[in-house]
C-alpha atoms as a PDB file:
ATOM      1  CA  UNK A   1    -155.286  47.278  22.554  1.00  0.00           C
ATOM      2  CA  UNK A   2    -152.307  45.826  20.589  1.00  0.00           C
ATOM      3  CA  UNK A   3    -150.852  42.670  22.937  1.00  0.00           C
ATOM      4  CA  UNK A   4    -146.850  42.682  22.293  1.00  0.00           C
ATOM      5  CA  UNK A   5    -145.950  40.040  25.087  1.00  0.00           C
ATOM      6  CA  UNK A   6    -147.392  37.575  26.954  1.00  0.00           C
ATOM      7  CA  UNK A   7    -145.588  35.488  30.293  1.00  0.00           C
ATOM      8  CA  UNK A   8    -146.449  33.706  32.805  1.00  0.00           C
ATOM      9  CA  UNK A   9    -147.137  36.657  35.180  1.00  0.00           C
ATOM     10  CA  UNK A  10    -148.036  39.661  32.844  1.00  0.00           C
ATOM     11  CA  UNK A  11    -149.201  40.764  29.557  1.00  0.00           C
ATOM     12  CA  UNK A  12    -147.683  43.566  28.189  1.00  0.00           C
ATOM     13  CA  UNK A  13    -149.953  45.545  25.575  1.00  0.00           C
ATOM     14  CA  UNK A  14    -149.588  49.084  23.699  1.00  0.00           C
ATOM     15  CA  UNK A  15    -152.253  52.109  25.087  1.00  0.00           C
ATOM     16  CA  UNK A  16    -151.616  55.657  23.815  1.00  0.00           C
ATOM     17  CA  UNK A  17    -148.235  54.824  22.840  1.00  0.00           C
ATOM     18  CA  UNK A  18    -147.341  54.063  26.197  1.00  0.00           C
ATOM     19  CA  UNK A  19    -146.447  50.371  27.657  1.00  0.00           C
ATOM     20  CA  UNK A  20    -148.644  48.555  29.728  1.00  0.00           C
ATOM     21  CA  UNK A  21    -147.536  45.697  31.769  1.00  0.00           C
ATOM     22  CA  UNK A  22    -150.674  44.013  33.562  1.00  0.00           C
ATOM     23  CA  UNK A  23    -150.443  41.453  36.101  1.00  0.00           C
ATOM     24  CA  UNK A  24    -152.414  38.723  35.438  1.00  0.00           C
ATOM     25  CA  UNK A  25    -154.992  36.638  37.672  1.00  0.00           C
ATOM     26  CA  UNK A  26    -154.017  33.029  38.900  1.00  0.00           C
ATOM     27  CA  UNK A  27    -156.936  30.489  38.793  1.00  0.00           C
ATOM     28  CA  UNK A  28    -154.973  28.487  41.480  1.00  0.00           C
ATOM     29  CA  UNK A  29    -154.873  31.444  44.013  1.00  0.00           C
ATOM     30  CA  UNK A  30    -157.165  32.150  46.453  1.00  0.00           C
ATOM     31  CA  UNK A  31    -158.790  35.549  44.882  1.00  0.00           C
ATOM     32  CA  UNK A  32    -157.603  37.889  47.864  1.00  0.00           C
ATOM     33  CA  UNK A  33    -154.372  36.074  48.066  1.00  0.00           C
ATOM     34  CA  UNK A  34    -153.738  36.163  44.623  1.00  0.00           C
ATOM     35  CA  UNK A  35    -154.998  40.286  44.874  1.00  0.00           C
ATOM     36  CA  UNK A  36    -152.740  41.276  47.282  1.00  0.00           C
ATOM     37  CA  UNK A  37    -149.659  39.276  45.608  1.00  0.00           C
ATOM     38  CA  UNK A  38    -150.486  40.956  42.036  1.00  0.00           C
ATOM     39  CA  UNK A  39    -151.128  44.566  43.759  1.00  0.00           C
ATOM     40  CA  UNK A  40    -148.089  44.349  46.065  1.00  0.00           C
ATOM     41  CA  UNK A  41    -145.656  42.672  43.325  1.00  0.00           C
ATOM     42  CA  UNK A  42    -146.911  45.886  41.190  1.00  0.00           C
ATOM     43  CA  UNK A  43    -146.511  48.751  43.362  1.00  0.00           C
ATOM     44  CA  UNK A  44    -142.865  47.022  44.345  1.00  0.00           C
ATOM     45  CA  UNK A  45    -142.052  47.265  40.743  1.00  0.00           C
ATOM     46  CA  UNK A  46    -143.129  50.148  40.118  1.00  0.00           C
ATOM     47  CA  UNK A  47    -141.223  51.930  43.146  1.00  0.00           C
ATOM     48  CA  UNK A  48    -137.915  50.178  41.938  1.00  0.00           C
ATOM     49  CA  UNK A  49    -138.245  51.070  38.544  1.00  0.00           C
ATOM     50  CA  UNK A  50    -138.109  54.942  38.996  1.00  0.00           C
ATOM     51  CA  UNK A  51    -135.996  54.240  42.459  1.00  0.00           C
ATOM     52  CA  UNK A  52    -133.204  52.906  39.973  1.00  0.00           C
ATOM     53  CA  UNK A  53    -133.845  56.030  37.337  1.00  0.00           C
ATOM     54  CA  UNK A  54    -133.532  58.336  39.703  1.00  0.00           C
ATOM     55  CA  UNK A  55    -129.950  57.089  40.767  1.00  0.00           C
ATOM     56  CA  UNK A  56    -128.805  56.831  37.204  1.00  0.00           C
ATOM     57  CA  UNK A  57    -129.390  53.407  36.006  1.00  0.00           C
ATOM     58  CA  UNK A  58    -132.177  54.090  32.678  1.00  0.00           C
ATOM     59  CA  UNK A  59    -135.658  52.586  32.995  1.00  0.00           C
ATOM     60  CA  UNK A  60    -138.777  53.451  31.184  1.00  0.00           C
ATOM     61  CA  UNK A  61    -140.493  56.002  33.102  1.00  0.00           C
ATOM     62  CA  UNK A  62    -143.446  55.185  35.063  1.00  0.00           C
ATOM     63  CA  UNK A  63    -146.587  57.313  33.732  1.00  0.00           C
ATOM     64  CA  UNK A  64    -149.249  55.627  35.979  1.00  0.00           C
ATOM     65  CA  UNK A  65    -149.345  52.810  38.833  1.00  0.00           C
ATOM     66  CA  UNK A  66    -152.875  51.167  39.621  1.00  0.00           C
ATOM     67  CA  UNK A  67    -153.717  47.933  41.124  1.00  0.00           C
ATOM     68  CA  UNK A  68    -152.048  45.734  38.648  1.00  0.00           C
ATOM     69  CA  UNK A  69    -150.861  47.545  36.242  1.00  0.00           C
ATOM     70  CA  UNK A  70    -147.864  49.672  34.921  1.00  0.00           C
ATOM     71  CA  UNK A  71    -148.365  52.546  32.141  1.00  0.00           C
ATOM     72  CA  UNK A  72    -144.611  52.933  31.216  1.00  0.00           C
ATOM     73  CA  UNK A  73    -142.467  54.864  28.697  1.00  0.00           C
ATOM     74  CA  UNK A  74    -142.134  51.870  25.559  1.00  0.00           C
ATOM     75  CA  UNK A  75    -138.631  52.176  25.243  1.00  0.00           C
ATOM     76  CA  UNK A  76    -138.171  51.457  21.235  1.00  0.00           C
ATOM     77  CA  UNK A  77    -134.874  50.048  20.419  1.00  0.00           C
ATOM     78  CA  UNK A  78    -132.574  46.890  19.984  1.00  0.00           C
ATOM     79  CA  UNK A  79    -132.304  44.281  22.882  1.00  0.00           C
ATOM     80  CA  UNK A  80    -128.785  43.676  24.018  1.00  0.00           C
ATOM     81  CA  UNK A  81    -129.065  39.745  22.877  1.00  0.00           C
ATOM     82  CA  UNK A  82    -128.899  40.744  19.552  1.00  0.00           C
ATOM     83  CA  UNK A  83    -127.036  43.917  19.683  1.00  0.00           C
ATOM     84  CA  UNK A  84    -123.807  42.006  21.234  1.00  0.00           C
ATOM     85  CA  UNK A  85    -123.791  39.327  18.453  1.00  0.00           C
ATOM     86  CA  UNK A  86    -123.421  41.772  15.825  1.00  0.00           C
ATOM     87  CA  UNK A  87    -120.798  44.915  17.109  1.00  0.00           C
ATOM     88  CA  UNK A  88    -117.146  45.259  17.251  1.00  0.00           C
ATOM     89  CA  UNK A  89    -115.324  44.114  19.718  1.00  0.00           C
ATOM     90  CA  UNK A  90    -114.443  47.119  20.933  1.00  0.00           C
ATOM     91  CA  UNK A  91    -117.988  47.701  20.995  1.00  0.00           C
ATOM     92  CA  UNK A  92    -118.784  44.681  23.295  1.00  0.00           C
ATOM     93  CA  UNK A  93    -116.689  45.894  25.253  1.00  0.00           C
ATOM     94  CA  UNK A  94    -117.824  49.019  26.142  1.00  0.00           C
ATOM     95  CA  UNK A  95    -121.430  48.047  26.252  1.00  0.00           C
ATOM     96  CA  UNK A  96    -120.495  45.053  28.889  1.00  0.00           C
ATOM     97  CA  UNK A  97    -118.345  47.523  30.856  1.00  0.00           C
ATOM     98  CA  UNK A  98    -121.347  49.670  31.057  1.00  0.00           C
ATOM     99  CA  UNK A  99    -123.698  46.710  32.037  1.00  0.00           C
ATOM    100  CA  UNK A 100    -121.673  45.913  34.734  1.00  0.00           C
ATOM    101  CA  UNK A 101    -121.134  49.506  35.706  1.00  0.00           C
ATOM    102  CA  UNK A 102    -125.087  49.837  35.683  1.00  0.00           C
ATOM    103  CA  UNK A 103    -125.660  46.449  37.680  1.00  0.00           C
ATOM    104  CA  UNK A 104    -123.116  47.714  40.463  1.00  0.00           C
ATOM    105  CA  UNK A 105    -125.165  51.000  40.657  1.00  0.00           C
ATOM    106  CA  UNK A 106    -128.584  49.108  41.493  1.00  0.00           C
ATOM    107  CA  UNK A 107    -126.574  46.831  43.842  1.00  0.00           C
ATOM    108  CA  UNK A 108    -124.285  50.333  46.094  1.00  0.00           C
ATOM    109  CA  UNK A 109    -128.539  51.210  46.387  1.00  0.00           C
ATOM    110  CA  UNK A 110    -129.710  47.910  47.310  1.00  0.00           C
ATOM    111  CA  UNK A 111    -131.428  47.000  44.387  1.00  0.00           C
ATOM    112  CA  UNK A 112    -131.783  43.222  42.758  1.00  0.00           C
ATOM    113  CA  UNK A 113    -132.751  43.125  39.243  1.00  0.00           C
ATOM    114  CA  UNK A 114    -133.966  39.397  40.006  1.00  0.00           C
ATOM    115  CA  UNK A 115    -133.714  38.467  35.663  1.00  0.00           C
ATOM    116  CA  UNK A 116    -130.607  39.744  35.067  1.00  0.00           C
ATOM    117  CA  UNK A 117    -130.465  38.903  31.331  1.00  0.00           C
ATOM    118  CA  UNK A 118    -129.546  40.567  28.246  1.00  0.00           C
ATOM    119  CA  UNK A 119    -133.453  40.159  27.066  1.00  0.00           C
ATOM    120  CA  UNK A 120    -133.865  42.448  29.629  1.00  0.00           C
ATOM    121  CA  UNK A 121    -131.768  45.102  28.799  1.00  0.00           C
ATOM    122  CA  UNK A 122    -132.335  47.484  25.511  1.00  0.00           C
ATOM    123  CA  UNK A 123    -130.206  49.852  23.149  1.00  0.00           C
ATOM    124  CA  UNK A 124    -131.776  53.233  22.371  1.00  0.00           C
ATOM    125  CA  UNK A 125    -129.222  55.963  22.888  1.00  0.00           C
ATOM    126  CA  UNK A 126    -127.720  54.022  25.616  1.00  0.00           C
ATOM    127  CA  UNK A 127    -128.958  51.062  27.901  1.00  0.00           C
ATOM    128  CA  UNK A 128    -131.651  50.426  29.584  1.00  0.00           C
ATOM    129  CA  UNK A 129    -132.585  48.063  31.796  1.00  0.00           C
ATOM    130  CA  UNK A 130    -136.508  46.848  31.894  1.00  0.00           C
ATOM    131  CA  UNK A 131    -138.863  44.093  33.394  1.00  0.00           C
ATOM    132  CA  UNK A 132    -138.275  44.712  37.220  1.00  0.00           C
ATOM    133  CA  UNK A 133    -140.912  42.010  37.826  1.00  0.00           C
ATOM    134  CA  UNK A 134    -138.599  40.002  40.536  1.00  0.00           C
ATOM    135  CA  UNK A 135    -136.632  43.144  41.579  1.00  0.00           C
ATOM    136  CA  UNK A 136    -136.636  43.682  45.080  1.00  0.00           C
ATOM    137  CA  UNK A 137    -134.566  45.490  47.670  1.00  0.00           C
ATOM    138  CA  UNK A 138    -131.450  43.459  49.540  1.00  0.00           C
ATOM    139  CA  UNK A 139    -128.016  44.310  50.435  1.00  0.00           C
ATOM    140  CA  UNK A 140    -127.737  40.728  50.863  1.00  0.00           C
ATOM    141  CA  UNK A 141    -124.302  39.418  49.417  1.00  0.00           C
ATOM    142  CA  UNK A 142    -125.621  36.358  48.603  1.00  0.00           C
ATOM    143  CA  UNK A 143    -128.357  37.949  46.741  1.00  0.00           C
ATOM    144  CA  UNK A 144    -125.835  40.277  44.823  1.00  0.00           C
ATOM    145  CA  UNK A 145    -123.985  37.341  43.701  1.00  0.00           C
ATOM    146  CA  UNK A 146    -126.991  35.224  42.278  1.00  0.00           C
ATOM    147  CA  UNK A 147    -127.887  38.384  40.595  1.00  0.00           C
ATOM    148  CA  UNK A 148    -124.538  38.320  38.691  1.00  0.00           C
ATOM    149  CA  UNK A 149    -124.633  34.551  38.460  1.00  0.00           C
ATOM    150  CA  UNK A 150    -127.701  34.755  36.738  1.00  0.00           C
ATOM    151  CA  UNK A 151    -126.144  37.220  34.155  1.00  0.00           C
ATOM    152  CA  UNK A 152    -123.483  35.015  33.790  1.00  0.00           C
ATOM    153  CA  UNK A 153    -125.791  32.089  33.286  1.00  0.00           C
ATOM    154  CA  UNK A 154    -127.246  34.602  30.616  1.00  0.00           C
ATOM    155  CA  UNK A 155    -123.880  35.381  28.443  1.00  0.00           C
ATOM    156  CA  UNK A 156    -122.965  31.670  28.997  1.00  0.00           C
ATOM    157  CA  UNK A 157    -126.062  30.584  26.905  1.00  0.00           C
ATOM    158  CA  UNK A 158    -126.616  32.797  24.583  1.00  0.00           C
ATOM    159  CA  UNK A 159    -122.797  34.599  23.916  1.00  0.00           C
ATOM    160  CA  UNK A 160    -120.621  31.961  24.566  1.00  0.00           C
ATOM    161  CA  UNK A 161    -118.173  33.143  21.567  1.00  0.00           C
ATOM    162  CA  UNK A 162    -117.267  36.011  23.485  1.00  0.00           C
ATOM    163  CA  UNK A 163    -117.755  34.861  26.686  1.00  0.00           C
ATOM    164  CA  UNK A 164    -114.561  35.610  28.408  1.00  0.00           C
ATOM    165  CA  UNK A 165    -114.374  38.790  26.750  1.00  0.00           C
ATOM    166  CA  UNK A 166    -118.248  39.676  28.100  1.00  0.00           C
ATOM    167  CA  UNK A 167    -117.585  38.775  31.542  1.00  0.00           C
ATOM    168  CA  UNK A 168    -113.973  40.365  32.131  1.00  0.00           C
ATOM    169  CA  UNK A 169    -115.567  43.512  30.922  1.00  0.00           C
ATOM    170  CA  UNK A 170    -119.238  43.320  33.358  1.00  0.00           C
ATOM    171  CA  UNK A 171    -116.631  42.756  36.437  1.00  0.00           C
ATOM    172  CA  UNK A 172    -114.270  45.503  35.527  1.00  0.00           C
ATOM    173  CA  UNK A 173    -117.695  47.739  34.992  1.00  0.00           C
ATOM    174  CA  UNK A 174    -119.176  46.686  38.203  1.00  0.00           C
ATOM    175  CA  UNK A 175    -116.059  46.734  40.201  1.00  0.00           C
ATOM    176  CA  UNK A 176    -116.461  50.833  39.480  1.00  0.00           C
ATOM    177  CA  UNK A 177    -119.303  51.505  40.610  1.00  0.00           C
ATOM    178  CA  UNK A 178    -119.880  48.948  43.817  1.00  0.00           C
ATOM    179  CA  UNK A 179    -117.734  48.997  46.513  1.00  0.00           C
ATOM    180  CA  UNK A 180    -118.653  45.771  48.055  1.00  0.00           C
ATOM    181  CA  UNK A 181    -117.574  43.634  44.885  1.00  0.00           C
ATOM    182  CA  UNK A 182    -114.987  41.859  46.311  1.00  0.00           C
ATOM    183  CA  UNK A 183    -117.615  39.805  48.581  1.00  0.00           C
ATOM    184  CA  UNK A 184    -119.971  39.325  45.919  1.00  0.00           C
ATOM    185  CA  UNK A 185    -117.872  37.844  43.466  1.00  0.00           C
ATOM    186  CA  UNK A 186    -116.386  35.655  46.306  1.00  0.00           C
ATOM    187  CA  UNK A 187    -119.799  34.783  46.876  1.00  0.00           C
ATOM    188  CA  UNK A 188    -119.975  34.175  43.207  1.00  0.00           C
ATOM    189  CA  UNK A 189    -117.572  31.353  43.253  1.00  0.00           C
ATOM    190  CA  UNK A 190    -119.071  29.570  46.261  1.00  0.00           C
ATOM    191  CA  UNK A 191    -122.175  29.291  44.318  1.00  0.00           C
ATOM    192  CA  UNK A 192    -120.654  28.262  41.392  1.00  0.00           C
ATOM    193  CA  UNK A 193    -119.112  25.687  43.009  1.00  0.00           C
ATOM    194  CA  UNK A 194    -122.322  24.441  44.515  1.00  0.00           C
ATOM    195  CA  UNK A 195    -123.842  24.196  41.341  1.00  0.00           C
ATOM    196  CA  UNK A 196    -121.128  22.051  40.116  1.00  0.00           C
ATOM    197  CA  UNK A 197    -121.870  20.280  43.267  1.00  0.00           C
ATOM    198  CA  UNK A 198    -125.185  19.881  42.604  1.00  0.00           C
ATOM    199  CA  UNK A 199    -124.944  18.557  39.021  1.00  0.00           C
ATOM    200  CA  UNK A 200    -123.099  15.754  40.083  1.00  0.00           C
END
């Protein structure tokens, strides 16, 4: 067993060339409470995960669900946090446009990503987005909007060069593929706004 990543809810380790992503147990849970929150947090990640490949948005494939764990295609490629700082700018562009294009998608089939962040999303022949751990289903605006706000929060930190460039491009993408993005991004500002508020 070959351990490739380690958080604060999973380990992630290598098995027959497949992924596995293993929920682990919390000493400061009650052992049934903390079961049913590590089997229940699985099986919802595991249901969103092929829910969004089956309506176009690219996720490893799920070979195998059991009580905590996820055997998952290892999708082998470049993680869009470092891809972004090194292509054209014609290139960013296009990839951002497709990340936003890909975020509306989940969000028209009321899916949230929950870690929107470009760690979370990786180049192979095209993108994929991964680690579903706190997806869950909402056609909430507000939830939409901290979705997005968290990927802004993620280009903000970590792309701020092209930051204007990045973002323009995600809300043209998304704008194409979610017909409820007017709200959202309203929504968007309001939150904003309160966490300007907030940091007062």
């Amino acid at each position: 067993m070959k351990i490739i990543g380690r958080g604060a809810e999973a380990v992630l380790y290598m098995e027959e060339g497949n992924l596995v992503k293993e929920r682990i147990k919390k000493g400061y849970r009650i052992e049934e409470i903390d079961s049913r929150i590590r089997k229940r947090r699985t099986r919802l990640e595991s249901k969103i995960l092929s829910r969004a490949r089956r309506i176009g948005v690219p996720t490893p494939s799920v070979v195998e669900t059991e009580d905590y764990k996820i055997v998952m295609e290892f999708i082998e490629g470049e993680r869009i946090k470092e891809k972004l700082q090194k292509v054209s700018s014609k290139e960013r562009k296009e990839l951002t446009e497709e990340i936003g294009r890909l975020v509306g998608t989940l969000h028209s089939a009321g899916i949230i990503h929950g870690d929107l962040t470009t760690s979370n999303m990786i180049f192979r022949d095209k993108i994929y987005f991964i680690d579903f751990g706190l997806g869950f289903h909402s056609t909430s605006v507000e939830d939409q909007a901290i979705d997005l706000h968290l990927l802004h929060q993620a280009y903000q930190s970590t792309h701020f060069r092209y930051l204007e460039q990045l973002w323009d491009c995600t809300v043209k993408g998304y704008k194409e593929t979610f017909e409820g993005w007017d709200s959202v991004l309203k929504r968007l500002e309001q939150i904003r706004k309160r966490g300007r508020y907030t940091k007062r």
